[in-house]
PDB file of N, CA and C in Angstrom:
ATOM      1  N   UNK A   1     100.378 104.360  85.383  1.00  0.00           N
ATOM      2  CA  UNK A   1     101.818 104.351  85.297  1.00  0.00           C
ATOM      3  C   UNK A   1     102.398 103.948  86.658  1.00  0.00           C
ATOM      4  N   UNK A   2     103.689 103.050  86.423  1.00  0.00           N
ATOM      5  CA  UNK A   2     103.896 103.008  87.852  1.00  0.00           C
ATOM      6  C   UNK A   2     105.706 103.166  87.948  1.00  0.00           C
ATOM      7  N   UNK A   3     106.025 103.751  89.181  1.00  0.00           N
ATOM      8  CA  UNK A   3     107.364 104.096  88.724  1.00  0.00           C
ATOM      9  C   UNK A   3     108.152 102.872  90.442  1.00  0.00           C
ATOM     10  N   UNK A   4     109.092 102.463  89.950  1.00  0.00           N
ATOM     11  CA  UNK A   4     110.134 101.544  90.280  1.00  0.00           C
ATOM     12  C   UNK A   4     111.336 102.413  90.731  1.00  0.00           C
ATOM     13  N   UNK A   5     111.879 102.343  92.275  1.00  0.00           N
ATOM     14  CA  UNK A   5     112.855 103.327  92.350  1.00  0.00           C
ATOM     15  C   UNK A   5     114.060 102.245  93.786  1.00  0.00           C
ATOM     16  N   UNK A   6     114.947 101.928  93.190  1.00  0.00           N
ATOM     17  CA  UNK A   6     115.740 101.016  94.059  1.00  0.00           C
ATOM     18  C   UNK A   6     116.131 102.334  95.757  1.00  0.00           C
ATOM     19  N   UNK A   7     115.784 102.222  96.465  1.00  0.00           N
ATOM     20  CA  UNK A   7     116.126 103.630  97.478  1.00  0.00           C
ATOM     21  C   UNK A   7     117.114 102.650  98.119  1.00  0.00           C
ATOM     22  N   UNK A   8     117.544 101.662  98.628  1.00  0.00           N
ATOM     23  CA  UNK A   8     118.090 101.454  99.692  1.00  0.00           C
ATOM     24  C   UNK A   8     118.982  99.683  99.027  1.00  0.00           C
ATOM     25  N   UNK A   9     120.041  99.552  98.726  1.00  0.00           N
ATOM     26  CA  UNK A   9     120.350  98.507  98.060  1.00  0.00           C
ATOM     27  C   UNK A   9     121.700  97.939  98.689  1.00  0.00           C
ATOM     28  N   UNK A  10     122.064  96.943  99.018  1.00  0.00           N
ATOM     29  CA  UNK A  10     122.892  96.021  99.733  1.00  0.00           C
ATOM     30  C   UNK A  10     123.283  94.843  99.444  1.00  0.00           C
ATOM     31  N   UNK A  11     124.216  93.769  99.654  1.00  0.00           N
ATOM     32  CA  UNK A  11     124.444  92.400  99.303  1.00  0.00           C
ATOM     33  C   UNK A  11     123.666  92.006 100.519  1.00  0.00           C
ATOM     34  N   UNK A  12     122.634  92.376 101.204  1.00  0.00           N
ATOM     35  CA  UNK A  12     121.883  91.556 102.234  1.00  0.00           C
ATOM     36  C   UNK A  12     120.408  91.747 101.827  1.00  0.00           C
ATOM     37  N   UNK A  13     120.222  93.160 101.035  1.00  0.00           N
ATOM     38  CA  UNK A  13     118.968  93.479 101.345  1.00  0.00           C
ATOM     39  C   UNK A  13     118.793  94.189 100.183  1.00  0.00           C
ATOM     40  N   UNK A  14     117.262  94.954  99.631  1.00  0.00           N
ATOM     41  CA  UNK A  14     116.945  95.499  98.274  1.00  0.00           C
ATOM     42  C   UNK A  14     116.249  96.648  99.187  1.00  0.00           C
ATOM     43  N   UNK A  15     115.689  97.599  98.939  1.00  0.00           N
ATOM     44  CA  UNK A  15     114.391  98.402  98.871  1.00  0.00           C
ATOM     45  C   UNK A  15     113.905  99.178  98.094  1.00  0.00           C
ATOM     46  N   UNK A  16     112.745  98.500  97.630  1.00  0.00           N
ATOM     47  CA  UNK A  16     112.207  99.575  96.303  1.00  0.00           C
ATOM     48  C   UNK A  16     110.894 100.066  96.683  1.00  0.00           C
ATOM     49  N   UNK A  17     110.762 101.897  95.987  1.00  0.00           N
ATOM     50  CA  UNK A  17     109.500 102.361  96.582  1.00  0.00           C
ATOM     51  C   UNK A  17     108.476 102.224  95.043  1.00  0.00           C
ATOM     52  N   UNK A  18     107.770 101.728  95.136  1.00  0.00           N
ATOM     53  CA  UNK A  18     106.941 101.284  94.687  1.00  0.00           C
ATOM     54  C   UNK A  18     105.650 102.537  94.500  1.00  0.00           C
ATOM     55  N   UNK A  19     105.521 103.315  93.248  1.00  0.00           N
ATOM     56  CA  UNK A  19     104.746 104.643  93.396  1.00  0.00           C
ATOM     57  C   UNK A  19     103.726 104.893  91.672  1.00  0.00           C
ATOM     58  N   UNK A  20     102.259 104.675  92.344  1.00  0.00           N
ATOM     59  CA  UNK A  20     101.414 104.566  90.973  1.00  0.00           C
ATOM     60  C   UNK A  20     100.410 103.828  91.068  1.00  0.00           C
ATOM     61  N   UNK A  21     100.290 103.605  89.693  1.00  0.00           N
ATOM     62  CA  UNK A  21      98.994 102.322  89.723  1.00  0.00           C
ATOM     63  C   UNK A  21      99.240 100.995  89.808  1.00  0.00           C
ATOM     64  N   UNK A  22      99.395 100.021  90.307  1.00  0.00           N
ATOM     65  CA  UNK A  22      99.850  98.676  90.087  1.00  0.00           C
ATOM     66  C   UNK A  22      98.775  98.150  89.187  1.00  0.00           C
ATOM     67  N   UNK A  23      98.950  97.673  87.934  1.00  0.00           N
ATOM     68  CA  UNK A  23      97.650  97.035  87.335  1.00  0.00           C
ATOM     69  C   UNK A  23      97.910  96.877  85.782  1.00  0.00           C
ATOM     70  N   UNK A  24      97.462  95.970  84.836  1.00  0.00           N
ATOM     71  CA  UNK A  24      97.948  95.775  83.781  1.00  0.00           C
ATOM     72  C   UNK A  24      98.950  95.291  83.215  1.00  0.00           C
ATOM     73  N   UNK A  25      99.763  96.253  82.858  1.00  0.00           N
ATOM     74  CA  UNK A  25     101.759  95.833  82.292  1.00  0.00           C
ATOM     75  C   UNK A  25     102.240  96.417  83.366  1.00  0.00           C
ATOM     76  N   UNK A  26     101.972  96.813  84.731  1.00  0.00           N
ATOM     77  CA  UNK A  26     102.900  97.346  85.235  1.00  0.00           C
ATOM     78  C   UNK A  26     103.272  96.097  86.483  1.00  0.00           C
ATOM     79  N   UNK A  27     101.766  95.317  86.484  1.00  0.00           N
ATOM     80  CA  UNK A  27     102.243  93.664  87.315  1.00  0.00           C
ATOM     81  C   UNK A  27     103.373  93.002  87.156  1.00  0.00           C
ATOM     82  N   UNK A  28     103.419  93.240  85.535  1.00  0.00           N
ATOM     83  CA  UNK A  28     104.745  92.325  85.055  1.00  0.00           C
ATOM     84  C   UNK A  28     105.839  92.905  85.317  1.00  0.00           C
ATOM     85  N   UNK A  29     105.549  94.228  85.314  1.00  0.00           N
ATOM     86  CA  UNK A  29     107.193  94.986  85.332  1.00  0.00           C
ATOM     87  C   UNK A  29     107.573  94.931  86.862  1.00  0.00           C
ATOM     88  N   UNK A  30     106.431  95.033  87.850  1.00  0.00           N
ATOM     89  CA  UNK A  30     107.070  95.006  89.380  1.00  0.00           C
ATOM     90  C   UNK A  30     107.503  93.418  89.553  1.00  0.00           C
ATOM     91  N   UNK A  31     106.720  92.777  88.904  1.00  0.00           N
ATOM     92  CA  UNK A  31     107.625  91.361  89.223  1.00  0.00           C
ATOM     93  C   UNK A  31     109.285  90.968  88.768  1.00  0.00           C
ATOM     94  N   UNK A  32     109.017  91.408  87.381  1.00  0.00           N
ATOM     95  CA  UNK A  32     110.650  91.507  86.991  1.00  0.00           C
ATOM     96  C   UNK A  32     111.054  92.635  87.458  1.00  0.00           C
ATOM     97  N   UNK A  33     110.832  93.120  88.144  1.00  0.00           N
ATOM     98  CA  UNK A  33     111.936  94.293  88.725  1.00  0.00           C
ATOM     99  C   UNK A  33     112.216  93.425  90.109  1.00  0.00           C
ATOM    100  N   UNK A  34     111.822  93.283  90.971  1.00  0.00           N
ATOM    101  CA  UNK A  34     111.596  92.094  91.903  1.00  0.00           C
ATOM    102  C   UNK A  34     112.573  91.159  91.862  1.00  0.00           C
ATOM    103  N   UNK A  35     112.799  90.504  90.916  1.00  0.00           N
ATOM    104  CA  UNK A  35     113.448  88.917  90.465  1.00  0.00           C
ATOM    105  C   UNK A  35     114.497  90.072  89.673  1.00  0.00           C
ATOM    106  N   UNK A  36     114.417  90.774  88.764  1.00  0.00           N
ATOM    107  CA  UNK A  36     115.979  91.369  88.653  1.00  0.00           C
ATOM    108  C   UNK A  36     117.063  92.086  90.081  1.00  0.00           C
ATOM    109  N   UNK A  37     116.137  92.586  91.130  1.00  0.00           N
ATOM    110  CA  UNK A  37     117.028  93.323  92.028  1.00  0.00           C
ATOM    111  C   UNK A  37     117.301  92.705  92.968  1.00  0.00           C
ATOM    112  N   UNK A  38     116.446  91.412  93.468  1.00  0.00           N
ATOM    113  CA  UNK A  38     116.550  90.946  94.652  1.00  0.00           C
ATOM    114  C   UNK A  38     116.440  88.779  94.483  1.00  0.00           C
ATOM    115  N   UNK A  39     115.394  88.971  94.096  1.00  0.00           N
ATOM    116  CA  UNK A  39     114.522  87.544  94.835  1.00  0.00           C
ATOM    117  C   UNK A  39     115.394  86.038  93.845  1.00  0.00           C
ATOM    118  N   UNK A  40     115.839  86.433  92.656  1.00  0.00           N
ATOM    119  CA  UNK A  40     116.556  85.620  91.943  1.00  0.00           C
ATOM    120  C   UNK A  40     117.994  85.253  92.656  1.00  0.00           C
ATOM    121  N   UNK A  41     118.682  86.349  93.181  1.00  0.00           N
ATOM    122  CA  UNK A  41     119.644  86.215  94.066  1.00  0.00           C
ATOM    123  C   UNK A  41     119.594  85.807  95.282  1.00  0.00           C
ATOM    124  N   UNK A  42     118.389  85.522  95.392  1.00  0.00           N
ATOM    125  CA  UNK A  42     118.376  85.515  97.393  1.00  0.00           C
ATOM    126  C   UNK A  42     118.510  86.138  98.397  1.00  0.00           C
ATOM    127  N   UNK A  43     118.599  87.511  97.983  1.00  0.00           N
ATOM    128  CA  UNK A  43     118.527  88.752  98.967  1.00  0.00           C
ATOM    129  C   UNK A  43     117.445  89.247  99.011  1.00  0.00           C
ATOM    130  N   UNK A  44     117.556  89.886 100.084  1.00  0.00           N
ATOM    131  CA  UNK A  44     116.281  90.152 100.945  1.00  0.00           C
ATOM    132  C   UNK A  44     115.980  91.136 100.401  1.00  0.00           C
ATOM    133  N   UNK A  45     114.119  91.416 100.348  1.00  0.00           N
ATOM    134  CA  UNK A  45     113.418  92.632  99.269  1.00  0.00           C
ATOM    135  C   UNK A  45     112.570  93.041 100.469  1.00  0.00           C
ATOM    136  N   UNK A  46     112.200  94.256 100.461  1.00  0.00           N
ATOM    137  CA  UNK A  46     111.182  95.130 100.632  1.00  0.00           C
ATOM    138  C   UNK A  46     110.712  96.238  99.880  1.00  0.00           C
ATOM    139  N   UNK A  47     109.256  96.167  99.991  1.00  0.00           N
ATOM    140  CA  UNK A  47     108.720  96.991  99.226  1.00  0.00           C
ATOM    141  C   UNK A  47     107.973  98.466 100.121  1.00  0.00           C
ATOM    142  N   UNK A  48     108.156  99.073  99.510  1.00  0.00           N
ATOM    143  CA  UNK A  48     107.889 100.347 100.607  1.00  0.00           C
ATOM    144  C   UNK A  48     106.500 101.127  99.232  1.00  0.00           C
ATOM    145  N   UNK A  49     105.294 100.329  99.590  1.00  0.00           N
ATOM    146  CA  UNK A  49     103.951 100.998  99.262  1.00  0.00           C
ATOM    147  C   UNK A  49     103.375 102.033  99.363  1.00  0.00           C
ATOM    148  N   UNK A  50     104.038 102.897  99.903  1.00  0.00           N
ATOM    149  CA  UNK A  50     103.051 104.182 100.527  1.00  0.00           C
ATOM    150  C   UNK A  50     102.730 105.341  99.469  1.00  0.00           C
ATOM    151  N   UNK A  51     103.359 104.917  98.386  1.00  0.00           N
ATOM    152  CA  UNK A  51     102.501 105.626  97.413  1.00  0.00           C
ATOM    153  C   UNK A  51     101.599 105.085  95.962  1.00  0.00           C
ATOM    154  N   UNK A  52     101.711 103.703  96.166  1.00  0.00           N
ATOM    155  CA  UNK A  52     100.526 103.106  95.461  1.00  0.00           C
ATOM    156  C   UNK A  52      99.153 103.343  95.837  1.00  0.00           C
ATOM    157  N   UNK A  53      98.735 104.169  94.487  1.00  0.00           N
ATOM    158  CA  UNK A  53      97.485 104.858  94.511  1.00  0.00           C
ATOM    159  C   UNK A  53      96.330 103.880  94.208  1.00  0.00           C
ATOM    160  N   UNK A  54      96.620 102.752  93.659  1.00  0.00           N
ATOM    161  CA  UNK A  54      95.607 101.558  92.529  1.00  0.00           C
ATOM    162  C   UNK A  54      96.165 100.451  92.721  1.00  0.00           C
ATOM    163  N   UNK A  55      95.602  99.309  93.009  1.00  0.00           N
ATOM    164  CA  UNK A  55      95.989  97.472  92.579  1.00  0.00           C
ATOM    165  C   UNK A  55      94.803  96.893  92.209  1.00  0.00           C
ATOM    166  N   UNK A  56      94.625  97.061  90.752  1.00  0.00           N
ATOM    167  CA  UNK A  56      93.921  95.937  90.551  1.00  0.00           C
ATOM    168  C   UNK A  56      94.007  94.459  91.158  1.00  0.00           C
ATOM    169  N   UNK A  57      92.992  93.378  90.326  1.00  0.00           N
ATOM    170  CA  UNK A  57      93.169  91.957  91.200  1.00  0.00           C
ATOM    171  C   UNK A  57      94.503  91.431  90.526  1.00  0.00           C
ATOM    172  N   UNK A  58      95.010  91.271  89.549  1.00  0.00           N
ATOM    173  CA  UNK A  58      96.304  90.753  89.989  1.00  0.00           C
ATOM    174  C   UNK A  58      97.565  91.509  90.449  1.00  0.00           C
ATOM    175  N   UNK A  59      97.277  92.689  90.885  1.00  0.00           N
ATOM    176  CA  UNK A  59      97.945  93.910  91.511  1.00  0.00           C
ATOM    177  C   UNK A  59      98.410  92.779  92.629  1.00  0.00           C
ATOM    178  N   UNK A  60      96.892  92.576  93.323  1.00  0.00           N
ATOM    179  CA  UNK A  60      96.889  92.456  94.536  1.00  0.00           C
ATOM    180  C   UNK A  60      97.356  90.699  94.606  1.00  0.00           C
ATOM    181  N   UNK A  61      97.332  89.562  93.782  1.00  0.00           N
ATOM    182  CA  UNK A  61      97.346  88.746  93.814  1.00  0.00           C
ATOM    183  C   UNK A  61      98.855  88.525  93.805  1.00  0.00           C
ATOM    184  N   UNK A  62      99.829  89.644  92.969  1.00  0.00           N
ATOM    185  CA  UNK A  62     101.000  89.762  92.660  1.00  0.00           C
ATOM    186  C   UNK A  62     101.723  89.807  94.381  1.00  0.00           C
ATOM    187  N   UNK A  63     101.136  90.891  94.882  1.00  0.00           N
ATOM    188  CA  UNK A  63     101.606  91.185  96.378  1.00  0.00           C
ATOM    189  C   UNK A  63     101.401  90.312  97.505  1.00  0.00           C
ATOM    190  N   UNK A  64     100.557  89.292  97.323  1.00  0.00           N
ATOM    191  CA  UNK A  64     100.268  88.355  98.060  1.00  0.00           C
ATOM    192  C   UNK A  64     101.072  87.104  97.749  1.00  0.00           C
ATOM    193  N   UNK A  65     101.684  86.934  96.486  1.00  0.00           N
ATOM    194  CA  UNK A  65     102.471  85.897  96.106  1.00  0.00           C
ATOM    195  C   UNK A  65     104.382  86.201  96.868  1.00  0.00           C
ATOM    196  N   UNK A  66     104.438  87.769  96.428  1.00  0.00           N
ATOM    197  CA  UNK A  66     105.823  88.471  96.975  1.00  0.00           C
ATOM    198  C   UNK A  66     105.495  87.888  98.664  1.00  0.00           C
ATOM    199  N   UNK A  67     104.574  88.517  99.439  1.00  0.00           N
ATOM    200  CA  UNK A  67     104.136  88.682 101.010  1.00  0.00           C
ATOM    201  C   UNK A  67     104.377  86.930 101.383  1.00  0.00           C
ATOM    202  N   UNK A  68     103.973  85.882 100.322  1.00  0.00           N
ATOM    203  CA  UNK A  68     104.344  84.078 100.499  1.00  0.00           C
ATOM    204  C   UNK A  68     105.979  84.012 100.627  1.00  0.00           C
ATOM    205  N   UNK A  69     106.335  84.730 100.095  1.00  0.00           N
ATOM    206  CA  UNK A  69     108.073  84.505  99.681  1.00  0.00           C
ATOM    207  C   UNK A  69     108.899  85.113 100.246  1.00  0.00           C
ATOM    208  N   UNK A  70     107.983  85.830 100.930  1.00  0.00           N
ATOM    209  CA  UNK A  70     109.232  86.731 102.396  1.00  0.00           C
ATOM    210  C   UNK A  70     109.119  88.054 102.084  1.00  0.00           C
ATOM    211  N   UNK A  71     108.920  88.644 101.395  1.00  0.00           N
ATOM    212  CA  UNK A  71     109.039  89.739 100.697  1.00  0.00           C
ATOM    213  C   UNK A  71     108.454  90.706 101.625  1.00  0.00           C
ATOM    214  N   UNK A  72     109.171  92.047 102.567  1.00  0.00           N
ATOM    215  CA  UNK A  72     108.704  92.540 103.382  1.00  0.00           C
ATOM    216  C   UNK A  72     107.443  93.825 102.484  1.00  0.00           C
ATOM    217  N   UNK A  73     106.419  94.054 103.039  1.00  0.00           N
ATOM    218  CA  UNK A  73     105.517  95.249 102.584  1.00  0.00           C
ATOM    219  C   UNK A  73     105.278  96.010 103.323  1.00  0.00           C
ATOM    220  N   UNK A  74     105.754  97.117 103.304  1.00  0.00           N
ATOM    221  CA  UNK A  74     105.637  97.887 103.863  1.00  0.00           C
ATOM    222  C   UNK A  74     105.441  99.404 104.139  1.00  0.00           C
ATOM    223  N   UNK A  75     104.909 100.182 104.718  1.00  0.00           N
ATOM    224  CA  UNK A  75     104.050 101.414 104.225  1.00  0.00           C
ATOM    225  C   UNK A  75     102.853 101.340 103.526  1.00  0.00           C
ATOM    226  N   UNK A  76     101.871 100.415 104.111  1.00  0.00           N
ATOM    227  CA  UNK A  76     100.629 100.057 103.140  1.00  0.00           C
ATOM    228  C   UNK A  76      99.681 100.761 103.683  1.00  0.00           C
ATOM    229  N   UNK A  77      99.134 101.655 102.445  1.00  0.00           N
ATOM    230  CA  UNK A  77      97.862 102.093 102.082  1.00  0.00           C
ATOM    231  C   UNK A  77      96.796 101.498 102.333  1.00  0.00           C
ATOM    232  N   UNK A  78      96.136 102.160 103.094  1.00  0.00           N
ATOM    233  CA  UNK A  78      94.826 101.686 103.946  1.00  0.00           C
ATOM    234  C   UNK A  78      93.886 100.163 102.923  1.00  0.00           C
ATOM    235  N   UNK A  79      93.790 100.829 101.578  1.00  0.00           N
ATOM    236  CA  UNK A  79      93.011  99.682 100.820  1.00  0.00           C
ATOM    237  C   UNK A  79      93.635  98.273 101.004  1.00  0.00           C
ATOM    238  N   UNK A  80      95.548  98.817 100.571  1.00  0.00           N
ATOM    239  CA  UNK A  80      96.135  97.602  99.997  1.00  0.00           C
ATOM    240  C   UNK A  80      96.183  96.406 101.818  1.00  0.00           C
ATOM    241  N   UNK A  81      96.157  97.504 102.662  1.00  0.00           N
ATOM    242  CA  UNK A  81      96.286  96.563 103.978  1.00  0.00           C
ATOM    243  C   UNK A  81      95.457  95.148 104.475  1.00  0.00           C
ATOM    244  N   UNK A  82      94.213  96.241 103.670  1.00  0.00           N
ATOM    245  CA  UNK A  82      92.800  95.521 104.136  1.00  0.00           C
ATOM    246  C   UNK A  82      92.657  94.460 102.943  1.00  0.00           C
ATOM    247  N   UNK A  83      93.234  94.576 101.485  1.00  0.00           N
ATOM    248  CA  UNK A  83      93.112  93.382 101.054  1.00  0.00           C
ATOM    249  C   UNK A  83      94.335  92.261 101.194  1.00  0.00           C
ATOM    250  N   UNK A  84      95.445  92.791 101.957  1.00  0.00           N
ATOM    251  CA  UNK A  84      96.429  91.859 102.155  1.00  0.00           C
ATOM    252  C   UNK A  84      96.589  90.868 103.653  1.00  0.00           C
ATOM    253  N   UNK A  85      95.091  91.732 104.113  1.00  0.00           N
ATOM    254  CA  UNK A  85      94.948  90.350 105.303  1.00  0.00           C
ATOM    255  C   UNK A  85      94.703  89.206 105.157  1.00  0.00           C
ATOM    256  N   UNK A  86      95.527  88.772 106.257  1.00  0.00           N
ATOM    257  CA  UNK A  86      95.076  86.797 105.985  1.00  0.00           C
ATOM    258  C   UNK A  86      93.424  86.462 106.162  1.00  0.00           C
ATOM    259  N   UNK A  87      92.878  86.145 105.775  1.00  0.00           N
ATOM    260  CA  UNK A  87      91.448  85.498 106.393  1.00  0.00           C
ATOM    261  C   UNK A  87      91.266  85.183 107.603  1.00  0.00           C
ATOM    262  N   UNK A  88      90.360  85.520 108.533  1.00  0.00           N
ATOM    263  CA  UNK A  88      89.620  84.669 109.917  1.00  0.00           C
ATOM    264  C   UNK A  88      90.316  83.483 109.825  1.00  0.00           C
ATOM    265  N   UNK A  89      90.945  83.115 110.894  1.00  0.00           N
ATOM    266  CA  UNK A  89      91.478  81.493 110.867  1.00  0.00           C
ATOM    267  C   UNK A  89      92.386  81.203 110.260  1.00  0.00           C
ATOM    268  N   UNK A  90      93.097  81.868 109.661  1.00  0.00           N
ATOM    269  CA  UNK A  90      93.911  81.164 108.346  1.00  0.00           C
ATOM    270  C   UNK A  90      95.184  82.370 108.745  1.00  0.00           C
TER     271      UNK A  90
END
């Protein structure tokens, strides 16, 4: 289960805490929650991770596409850190 909670919301800026499993139907729902609160409009998003317990691979593929698009992450959980590094060189 994963729960979606707008904490901090502005005509400049979004922040949602992000708390659960990321994985399955809940990929889809953080993306459209995403593109409903912020990224469709052009205001600025952050995601505040620190209580995502689980990301599966398109958990993680999801967060790496947001992390391409500006999308700040932040409060990351030791796992999600280590798979959201860039590669050696890259």
């Amino acid at each position: 289960m994963l729960r979606i909670t707008a904490i901090e919301s502005a005509d400049v800026g979004v922040r949602l805490r992000v708390e659960g499993r990321l994985s399955g139907r809940s990929v889809e729902e953080l993306r459209e929650s995403c593109d409903l609160h912020a990224l469709s409009k052009g205001t600025a998003l952050t995601l505040d991770l620190a209580d995502v317990s689980f990301a599966d691979v398109q958990g993680i593929g999801l967060l790496k596409d947001l992390k391409s698009r500006d999308v700040a992450l932040v409060n990351l959980v030791p796992f999600l850190a280590l798979q959201l590094q860039d590669p050696p060189g890259g």
